[in-house]
Protein backbone atom coordinates (compact mmCIF):
# COMPACT_ATOMS: atom_id res chain seq x y z
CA UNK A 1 0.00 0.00 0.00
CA UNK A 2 0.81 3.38 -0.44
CA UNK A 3 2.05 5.94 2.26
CA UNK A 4 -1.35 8.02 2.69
CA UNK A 5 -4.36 7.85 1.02
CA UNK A 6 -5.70 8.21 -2.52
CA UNK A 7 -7.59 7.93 -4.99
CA UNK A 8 -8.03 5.31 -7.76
CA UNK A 9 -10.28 5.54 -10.27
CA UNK A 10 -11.03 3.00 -13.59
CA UNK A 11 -12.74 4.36 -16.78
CA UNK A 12 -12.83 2.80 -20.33
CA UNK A 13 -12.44 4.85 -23.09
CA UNK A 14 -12.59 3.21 -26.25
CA UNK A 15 -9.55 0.00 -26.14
CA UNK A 16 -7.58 1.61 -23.55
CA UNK A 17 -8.21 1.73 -19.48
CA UNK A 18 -6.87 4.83 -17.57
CA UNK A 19 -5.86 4.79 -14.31
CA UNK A 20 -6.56 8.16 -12.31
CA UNK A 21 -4.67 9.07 -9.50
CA UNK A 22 -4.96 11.63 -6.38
CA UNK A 23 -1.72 13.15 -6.49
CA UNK A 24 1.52 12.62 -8.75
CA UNK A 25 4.28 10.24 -8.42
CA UNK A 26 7.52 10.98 -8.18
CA UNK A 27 7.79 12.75 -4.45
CA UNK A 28 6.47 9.80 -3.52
CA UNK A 29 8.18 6.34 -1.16
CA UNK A 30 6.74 3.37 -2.64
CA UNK A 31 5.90 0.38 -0.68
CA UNK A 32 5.51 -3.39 -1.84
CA UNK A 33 1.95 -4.54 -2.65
CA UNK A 34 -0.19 -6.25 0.34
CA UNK A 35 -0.18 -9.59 0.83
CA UNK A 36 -3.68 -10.44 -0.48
CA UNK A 37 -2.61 -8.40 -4.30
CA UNK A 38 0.98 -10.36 -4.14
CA UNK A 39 -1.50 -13.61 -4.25
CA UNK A 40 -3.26 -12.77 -7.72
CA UNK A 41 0.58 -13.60 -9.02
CA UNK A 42 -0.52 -17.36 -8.86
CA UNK A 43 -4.31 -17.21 -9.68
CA UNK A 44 -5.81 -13.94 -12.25
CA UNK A 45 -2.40 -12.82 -12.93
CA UNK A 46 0.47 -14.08 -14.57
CA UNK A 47 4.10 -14.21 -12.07
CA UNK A 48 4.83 -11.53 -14.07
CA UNK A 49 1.84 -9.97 -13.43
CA UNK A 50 0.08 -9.89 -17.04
CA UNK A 51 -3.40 -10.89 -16.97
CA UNK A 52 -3.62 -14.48 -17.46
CA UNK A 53 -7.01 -14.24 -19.11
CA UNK A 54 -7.27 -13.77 -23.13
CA UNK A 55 -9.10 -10.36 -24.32
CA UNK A 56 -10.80 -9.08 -27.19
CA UNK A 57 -13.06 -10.80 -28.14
CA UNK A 58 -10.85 -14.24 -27.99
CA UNK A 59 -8.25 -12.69 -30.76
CA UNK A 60 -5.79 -12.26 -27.61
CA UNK A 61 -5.70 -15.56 -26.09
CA UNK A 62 -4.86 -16.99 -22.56
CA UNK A 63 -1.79 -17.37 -20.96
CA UNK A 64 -0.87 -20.83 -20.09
CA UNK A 65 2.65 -20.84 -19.81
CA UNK A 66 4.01 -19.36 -23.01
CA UNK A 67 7.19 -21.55 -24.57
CA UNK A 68 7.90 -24.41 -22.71
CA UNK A 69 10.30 -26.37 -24.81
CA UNK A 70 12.47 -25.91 -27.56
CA UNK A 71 11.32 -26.77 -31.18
CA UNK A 72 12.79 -29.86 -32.47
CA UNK A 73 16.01 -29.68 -34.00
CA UNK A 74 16.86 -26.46 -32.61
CA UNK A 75 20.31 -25.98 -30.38
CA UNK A 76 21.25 -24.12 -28.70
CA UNK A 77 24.06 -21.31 -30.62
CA UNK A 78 22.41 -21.66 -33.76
CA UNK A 79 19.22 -19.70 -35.43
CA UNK A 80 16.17 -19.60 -33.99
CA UNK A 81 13.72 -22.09 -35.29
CA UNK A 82 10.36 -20.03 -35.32
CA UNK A 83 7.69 -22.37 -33.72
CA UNK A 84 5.16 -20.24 -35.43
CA UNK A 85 6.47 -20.67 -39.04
CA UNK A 86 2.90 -21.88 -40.43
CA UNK A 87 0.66 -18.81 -39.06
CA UNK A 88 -0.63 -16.91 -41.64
CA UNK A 89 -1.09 -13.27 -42.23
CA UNK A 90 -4.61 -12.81 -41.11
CA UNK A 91 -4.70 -8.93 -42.52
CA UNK A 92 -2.30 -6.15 -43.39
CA UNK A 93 -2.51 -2.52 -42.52
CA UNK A 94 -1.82 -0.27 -44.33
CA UNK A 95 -2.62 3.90 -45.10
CA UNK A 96 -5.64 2.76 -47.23
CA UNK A 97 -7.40 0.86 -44.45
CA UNK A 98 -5.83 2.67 -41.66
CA UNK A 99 -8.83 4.28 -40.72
CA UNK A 100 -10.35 0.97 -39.50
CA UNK A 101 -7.61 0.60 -37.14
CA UNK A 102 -6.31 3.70 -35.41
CA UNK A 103 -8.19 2.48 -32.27
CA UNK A 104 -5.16 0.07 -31.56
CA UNK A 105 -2.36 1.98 -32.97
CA UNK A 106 -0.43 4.59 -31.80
CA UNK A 107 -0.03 8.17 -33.13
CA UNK A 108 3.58 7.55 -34.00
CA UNK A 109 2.61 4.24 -35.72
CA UNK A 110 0.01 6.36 -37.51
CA UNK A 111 2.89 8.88 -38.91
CA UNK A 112 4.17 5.85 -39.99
CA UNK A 113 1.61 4.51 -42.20
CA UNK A 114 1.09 8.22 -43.60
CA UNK A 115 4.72 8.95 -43.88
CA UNK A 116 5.17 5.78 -46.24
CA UNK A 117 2.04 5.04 -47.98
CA UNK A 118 3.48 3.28 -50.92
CA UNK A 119 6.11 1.21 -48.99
CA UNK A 120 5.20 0.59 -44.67
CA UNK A 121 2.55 -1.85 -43.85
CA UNK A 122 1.92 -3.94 -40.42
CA UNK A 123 1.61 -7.55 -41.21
CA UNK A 124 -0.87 -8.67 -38.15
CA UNK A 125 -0.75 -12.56 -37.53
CA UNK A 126 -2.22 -14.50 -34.50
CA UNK A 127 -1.57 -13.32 -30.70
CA UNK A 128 0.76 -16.40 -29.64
CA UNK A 129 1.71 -15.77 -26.05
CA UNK A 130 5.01 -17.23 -26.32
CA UNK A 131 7.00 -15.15 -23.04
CA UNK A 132 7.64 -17.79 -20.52
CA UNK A 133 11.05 -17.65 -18.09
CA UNK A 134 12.88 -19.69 -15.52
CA UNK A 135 10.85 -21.32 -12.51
CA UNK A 136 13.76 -18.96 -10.26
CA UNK A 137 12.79 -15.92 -12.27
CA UNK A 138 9.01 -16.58 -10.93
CA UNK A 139 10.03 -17.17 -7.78
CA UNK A 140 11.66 -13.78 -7.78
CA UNK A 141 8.83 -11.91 -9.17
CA UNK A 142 6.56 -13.68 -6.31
CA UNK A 143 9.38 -12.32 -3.92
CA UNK A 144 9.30 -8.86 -5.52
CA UNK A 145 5.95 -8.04 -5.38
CA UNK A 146 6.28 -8.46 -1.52
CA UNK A 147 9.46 -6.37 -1.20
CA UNK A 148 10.44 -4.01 -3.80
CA UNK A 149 10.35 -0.67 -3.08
CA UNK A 150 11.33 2.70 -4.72
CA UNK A 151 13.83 5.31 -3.54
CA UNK A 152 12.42 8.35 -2.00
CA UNK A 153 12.97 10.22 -5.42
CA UNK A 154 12.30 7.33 -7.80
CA UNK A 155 15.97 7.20 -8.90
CA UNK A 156 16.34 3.67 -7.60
CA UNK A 157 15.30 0.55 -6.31
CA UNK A 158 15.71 -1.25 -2.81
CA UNK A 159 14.41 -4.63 -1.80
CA UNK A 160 14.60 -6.66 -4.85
CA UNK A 161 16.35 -9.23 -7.11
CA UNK A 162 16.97 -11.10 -10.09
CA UNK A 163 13.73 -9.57 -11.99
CA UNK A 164 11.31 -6.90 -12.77
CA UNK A 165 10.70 -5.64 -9.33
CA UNK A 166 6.94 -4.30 -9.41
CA UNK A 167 5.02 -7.15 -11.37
CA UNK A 168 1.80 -5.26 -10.06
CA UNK A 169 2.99 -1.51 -10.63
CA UNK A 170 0.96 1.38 -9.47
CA UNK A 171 2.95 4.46 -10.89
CA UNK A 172 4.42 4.84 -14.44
CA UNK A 173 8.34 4.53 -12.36
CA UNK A 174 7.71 1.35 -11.31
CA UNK A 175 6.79 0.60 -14.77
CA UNK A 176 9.64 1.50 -16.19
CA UNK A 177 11.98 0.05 -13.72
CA UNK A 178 10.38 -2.91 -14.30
CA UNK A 179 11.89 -2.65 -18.14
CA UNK A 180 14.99 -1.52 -16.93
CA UNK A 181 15.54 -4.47 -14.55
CA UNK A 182 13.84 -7.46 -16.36
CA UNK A 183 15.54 -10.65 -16.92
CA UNK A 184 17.87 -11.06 -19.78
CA UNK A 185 20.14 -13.78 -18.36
CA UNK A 186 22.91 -14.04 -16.25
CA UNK A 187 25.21 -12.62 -18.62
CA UNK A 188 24.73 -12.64 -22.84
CA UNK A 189 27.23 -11.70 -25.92
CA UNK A 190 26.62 -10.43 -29.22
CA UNK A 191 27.90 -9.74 -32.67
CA UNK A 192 25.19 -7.24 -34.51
CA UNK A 193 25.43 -5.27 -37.26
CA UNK A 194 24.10 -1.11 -36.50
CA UNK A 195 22.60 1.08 -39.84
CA UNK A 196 21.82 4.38 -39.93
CA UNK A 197 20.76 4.60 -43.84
CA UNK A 198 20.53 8.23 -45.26
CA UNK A 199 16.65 8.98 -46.47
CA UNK A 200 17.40 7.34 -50.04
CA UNK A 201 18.53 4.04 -48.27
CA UNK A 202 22.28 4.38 -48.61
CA UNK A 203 24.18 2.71 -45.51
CA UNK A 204 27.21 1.75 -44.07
CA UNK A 205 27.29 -1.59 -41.79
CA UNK A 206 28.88 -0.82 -38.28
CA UNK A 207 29.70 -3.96 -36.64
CA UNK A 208 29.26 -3.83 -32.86
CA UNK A 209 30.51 -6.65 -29.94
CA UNK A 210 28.73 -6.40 -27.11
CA UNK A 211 29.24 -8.31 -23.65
CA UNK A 212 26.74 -8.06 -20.84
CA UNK A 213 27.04 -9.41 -17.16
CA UNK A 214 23.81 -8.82 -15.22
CA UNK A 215 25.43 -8.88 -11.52
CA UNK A 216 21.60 -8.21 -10.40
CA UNK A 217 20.30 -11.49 -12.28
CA UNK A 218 22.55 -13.91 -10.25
CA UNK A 219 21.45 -16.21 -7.24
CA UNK A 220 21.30 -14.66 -4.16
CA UNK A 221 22.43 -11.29 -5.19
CA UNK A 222 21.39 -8.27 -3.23
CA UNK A 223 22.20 -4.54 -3.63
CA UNK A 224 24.89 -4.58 -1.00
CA UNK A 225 26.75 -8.02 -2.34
CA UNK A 226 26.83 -6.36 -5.92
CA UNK A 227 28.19 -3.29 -4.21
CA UNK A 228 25.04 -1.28 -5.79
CA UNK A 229 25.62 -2.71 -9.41
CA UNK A 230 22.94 -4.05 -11.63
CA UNK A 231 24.76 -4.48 -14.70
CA UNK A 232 28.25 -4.62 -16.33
CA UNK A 233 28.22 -3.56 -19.76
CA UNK A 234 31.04 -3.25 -22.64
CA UNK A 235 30.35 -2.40 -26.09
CA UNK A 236 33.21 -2.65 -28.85
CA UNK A 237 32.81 -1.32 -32.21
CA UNK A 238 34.62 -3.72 -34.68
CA UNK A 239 33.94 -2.02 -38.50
CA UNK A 240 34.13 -0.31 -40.24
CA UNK A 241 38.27 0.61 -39.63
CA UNK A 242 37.34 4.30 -38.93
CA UNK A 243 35.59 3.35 -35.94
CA UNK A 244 37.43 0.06 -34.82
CA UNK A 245 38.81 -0.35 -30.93
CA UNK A 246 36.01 2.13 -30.01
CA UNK A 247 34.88 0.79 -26.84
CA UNK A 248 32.23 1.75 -23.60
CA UNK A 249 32.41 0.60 -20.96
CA UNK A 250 29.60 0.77 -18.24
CA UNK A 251 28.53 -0.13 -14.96
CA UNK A 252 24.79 0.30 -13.92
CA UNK A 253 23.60 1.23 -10.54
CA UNK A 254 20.39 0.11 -9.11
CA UNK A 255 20.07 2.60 -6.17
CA UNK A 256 20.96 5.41 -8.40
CA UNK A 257 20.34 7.76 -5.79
CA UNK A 258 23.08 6.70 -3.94
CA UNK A 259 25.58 6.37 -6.73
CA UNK A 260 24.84 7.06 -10.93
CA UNK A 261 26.18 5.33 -13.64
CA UNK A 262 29.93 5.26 -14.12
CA UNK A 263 31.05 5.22 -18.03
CA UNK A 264 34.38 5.28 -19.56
CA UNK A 265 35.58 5.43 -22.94
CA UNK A 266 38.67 3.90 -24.68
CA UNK A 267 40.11 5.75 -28.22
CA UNK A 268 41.74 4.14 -30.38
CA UNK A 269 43.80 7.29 -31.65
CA UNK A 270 44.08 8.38 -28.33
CA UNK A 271 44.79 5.20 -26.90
CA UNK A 272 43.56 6.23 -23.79
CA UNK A 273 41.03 5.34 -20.83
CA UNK A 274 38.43 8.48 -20.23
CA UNK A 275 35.39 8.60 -18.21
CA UNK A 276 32.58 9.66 -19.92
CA UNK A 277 29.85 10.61 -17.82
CA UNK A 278 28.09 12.28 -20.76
CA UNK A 279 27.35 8.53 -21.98
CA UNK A 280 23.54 9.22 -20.79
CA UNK A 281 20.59 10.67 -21.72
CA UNK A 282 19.90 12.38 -24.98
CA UNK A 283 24.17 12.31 -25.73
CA UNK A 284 24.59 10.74 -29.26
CA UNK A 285 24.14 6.82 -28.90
CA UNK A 286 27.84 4.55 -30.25
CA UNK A 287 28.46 4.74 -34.04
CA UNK A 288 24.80 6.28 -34.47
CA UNK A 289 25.35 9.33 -36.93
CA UNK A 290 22.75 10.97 -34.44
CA UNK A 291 20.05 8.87 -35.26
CA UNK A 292 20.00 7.56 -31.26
CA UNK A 293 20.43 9.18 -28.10
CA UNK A 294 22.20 7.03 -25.51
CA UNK A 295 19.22 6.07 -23.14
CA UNK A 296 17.30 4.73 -26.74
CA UNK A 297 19.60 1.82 -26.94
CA UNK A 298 17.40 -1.03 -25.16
CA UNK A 299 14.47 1.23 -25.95
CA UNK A 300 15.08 3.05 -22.75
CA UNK A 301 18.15 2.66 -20.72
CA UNK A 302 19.99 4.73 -17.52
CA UNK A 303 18.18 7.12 -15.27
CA UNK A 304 15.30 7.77 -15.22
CA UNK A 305 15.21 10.84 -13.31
CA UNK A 306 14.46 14.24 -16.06
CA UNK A 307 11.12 12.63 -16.46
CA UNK A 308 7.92 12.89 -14.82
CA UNK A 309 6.36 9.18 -15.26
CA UNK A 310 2.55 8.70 -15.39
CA UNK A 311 1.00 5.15 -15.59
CA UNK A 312 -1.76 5.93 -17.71
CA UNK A 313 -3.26 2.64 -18.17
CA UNK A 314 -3.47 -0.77 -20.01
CA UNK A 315 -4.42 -1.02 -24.04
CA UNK A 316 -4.77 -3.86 -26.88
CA UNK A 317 -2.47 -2.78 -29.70
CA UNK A 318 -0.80 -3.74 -32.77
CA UNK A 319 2.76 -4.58 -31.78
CA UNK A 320 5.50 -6.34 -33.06
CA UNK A 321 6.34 -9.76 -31.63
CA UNK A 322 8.06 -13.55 -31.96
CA UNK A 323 10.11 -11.83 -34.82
CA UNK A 324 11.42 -15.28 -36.13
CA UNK A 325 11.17 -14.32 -39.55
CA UNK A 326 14.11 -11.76 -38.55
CA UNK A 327 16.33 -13.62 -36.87
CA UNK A 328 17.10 -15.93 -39.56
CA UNK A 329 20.76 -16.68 -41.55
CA UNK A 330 18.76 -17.13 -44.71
CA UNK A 331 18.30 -13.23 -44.96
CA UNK A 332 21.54 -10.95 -45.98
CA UNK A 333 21.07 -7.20 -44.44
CA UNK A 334 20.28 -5.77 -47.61
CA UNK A 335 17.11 -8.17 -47.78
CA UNK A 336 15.96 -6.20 -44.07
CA UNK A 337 17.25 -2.82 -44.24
CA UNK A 338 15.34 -0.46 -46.91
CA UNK A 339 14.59 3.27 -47.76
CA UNK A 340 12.97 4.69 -44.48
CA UNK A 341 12.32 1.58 -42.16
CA UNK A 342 13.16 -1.75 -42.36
CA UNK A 343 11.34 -4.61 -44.80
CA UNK A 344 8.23 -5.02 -43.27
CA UNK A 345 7.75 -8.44 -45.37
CA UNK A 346 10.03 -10.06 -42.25
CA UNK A 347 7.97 -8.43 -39.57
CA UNK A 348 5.54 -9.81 -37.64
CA UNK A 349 2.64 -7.89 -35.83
CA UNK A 350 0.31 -9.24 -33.34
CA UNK A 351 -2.41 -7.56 -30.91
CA UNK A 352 -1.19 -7.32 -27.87
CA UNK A 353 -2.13 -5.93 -24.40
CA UNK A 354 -0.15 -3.72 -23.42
CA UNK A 355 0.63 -1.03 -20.21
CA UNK A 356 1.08 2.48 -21.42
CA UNK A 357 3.46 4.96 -19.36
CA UNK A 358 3.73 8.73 -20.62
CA UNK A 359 6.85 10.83 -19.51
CA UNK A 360 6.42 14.48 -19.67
CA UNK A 361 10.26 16.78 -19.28
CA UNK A 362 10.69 18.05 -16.19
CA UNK A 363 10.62 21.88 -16.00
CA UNK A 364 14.50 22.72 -15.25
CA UNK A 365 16.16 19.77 -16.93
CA UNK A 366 16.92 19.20 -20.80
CA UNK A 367 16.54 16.43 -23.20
CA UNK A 368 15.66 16.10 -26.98
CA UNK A 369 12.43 14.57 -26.38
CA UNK A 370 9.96 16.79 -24.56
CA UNK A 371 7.41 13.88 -24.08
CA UNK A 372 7.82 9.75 -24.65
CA UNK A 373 5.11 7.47 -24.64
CA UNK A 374 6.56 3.65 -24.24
CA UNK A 375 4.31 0.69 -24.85
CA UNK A 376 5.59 -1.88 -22.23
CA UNK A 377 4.73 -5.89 -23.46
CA UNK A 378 2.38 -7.11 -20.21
CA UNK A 379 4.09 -10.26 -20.65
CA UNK A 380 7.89 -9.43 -20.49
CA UNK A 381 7.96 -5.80 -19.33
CA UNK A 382 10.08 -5.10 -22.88
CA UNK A 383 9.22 -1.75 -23.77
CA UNK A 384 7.59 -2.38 -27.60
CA UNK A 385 6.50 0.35 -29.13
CA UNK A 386 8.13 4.48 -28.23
CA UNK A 387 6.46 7.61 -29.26
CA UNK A 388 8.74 10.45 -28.83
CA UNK A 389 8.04 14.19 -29.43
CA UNK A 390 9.83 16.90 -29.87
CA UNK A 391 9.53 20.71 -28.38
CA UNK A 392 6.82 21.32 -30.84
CA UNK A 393 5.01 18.61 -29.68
CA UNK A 394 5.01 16.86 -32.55
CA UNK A 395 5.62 13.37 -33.07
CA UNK A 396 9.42 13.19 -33.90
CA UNK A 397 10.71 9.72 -33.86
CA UNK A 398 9.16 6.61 -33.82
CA UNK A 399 10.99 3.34 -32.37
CA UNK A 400 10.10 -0.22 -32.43
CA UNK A 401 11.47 -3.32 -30.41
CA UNK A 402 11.33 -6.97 -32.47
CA UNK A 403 11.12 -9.53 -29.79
CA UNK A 404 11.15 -13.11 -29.74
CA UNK A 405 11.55 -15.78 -26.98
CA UNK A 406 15.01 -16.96 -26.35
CA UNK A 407 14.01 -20.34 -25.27
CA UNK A 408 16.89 -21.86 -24.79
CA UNK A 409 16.63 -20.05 -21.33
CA UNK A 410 13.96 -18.95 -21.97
CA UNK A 411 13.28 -15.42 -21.70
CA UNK A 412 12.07 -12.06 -24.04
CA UNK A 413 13.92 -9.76 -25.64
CA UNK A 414 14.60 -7.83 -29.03
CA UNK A 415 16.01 -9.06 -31.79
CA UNK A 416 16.22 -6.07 -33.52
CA UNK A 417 15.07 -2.49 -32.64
CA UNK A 418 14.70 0.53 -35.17
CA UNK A 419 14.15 4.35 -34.02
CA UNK A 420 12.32 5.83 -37.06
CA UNK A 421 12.85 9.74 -37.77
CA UNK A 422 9.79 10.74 -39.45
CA UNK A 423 11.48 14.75 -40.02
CA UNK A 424 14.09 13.33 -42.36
CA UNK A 425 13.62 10.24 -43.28
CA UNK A 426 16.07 8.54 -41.88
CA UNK A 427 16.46 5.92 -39.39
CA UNK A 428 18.81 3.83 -37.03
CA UNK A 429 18.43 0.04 -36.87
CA UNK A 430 20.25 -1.81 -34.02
CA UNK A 431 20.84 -5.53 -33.72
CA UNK A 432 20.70 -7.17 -37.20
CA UNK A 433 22.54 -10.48 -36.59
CA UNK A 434 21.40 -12.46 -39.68
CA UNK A 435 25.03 -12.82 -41.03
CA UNK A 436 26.83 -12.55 -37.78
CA UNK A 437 25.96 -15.05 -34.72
CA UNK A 438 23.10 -15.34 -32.58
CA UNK A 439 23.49 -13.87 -28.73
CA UNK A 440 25.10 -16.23 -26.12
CA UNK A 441 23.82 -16.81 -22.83
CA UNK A 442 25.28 -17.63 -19.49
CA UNK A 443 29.00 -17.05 -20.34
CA UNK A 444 31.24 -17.29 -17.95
CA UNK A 445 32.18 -13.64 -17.56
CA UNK A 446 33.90 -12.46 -14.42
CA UNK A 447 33.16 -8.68 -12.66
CA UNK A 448 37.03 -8.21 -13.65
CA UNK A 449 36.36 -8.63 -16.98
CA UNK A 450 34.80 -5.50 -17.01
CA UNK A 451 37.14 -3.48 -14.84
CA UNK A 452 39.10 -0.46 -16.77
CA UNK A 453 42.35 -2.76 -16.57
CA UNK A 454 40.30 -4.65 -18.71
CA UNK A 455 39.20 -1.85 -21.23
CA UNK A 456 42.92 -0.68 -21.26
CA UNK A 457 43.66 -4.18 -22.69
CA UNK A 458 41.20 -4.63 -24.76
CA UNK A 459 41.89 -1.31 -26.50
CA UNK A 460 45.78 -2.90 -27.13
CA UNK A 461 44.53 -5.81 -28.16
């Protein structure tokens, strides 16, 4: 329960419920959930507290477990094997029917469809409910619910582990923390290929390494035995040779209040270990050609703390998901990457349910984006679908997440996500692995692996 009272009020208007609150959010010390709501985790709601009943109308079905097994012939290091290869397009939308559908679209998915009438369409297949994780991840979410609590100011979280922290989230913060925290593994590493194509589809391929330890993910942990670190992150930029031996490293914070994120930066020219605590917020993302801020890779990453976050409610949608047809060796770039988004022949859209948080600038603090409105997956807490305007408020950029279950583990998480300028036709793409290798789970990475000794040597390498 909350610290004092409020109000809480439920209205439907048209697809989407709003939640109405007594008083705003962020001034606020959240506490964990009463025991009686943590119980709905194992009966009306999912562990990670999706609704386990289907919706409209039966087109968004049940949940009853998601992927439990791997497909037959798949292992594990190779291509995913999409267990959903024979559903068929049931309709495609497009800016001639577009009108029958706005309902469950967005307004940046709407600029969409008008920006590119001749070439963007949303392919819309069955709802499959695939998102299923480890029995401990459950366990943790159970444990959460009971537990979790914000910071005073929002900027961090106490009381939690392994997981999304709030599976049954009362304020847009707890929303997003549950995004920023979710499960991706103990520790994962990829080889992806980054575009930024000019408006005429012209691009260069950028090929980034990434390694990822999740201190927060691993049995047992709590904030004080990962010494206030979530997350370990190094990024290496491989090609092209102008950008070679870049490489960021980070380490995440969980009680950000207590300590932000540290960043440092090795150059290759330089040959020389910076810190870079401008690797945050709207700075220009790795390699990007300023078609990504820094907290847009992951959809939304780092602080959140120059936003005001309000939890407006749940909504059925037309998102992407179980993006199989995208994670495939059988495709070469040039087959996904086109003039103004990517090929929307290999994408799959699905209605979804999903929980809406809008974030509104606070007065005194800067960022490119004025307003964001993410789209967070009820079944995974990935962030989907981002509307992001800029001081015109005007729809500015529109970015997309292409998830699919890793079920080797299993767990959800993109594929592929693209951040769509609709000013100049551009775009930024993120994650294309179809001629690379598929992300590794579970390594054995060490936290000295990602100490700056280790960036200094990895720079000479």
């Amino acid at each position: 329960m909350l610290n004092g009272a409020f109000r809480f009020l439920v209205s439907s208007v048209g697809s989407i419920v709003l939640l109405s609150w007594g008083f705003g959010f962020d001034s606020l010390t959240l506490a964990k959930v009463s025991e009686e709501e943590a119980k709905k985790l194992e009966s009306s709601l999912t562990p990670m507290g999706a609704e386990r009943a289907g919706g409209a109308g039966g087109r968004i079905p049940a949940w009853t477990g998601g992927i439990t097994q791997t497909p037959q012939g798949f292992q594990a290091g190779n291509y995913h094997i999409d267990p959903f290869a024979s559903d068929q397009v049931l309709y495609r939308i497009n800016a001639e029917n577009l009108g029958e559908h706005t309902q469950r679209l967005s307004p940046g998915q709407i600029a969409m469809l008008q920006r590119y009438p001749e070439t963007w369409f949303l392919n819309v297949y069955p709802t499959r409910r695939s998102a299923s994780y480890p029995k401990e991840v459950y366990e943790a979410l159970k444990r959460n619910a009971r537990s979790a609590e914000l910071t005073p100011d929002g900027n961090g979280v106490l009381g939690a582990q392994m997981t999304s922290p709030f599976p049954i989230p009362k304020t847009g913060l707890e929303a997003i923390w549950n995004h920023l925290l979710r499960y991706r593994g103990k520790s994962s590493e990829r080889l992806v290929v980054q575009v930024a194509p000019t408006a005429s589809g012209q691009y260069s391929e950028v090929l980034i390494e990434e390694k990822l330890l999740n201190a927060y993910a691993q049995p047992g942990a709590t904030i004080e035995s990962i010494n206030n670190r979530f997350a370990y992150f190094l990024q290496e930029v491989k090609a092209p040779a102008r950008l070679a031996g870049t490489i960021l490293l980070v380490h995440e914070t969980l009680n950000q209040q207590r300590e932000p994120r540290n960043a440092w930066t090795y150059n290759p020219g330089q040959r020389r270990v910076r810190r870079a605590p401008n690797v945050a917020f709207d700075n220009p993302g790795t390699a990007s050609d300023g078609q990504r801020t820094s907290d847009q890779l992951d959809m939304f990453n780092g602080s959140p703390e120059r936003y005001h976050w309000n939890l407006v409610g749940k909504r059925e949608m037309y998102l992407p998901y179980n993006s199989y047809r995208l994670n495939q060796n059988s495709l070469q770039v040039s087959d996904v990457v086109k003039a103004g988004h990517l090929n929307p022949e290999h994408l799959r859209y699905e209605l979804r349910r999903v929980w809406v948080v809008d974030a509104t600038l606070k007065p005194g603090t800067s960022h490119i984006y004025k307003r964001r409105t993410f789209y967070l997956d009820e079944d995974s807490w990935q962030i989907l679908l981002v509307d992001q305007y800029d001081n015109r408020d005007q729809i500015w950029r529109v970015s997309e997440a292409y998830p699919i279950n890793y079920y080797e583990i299993p767990l959800i998480w993109d594929t592929v996500h693209a951040h769509y300028d609709l000013q100049n036709g551009r775009y930024l793409a993120f994650g294309i692995n179809n001629q690379t290798q598929v992300v590794r789970f579970n390594l054995d990475f060490r936290e000295a692996d990602f100490a700056q000794g280790a960036l200094r040597q990895a720079g000479r390498r």
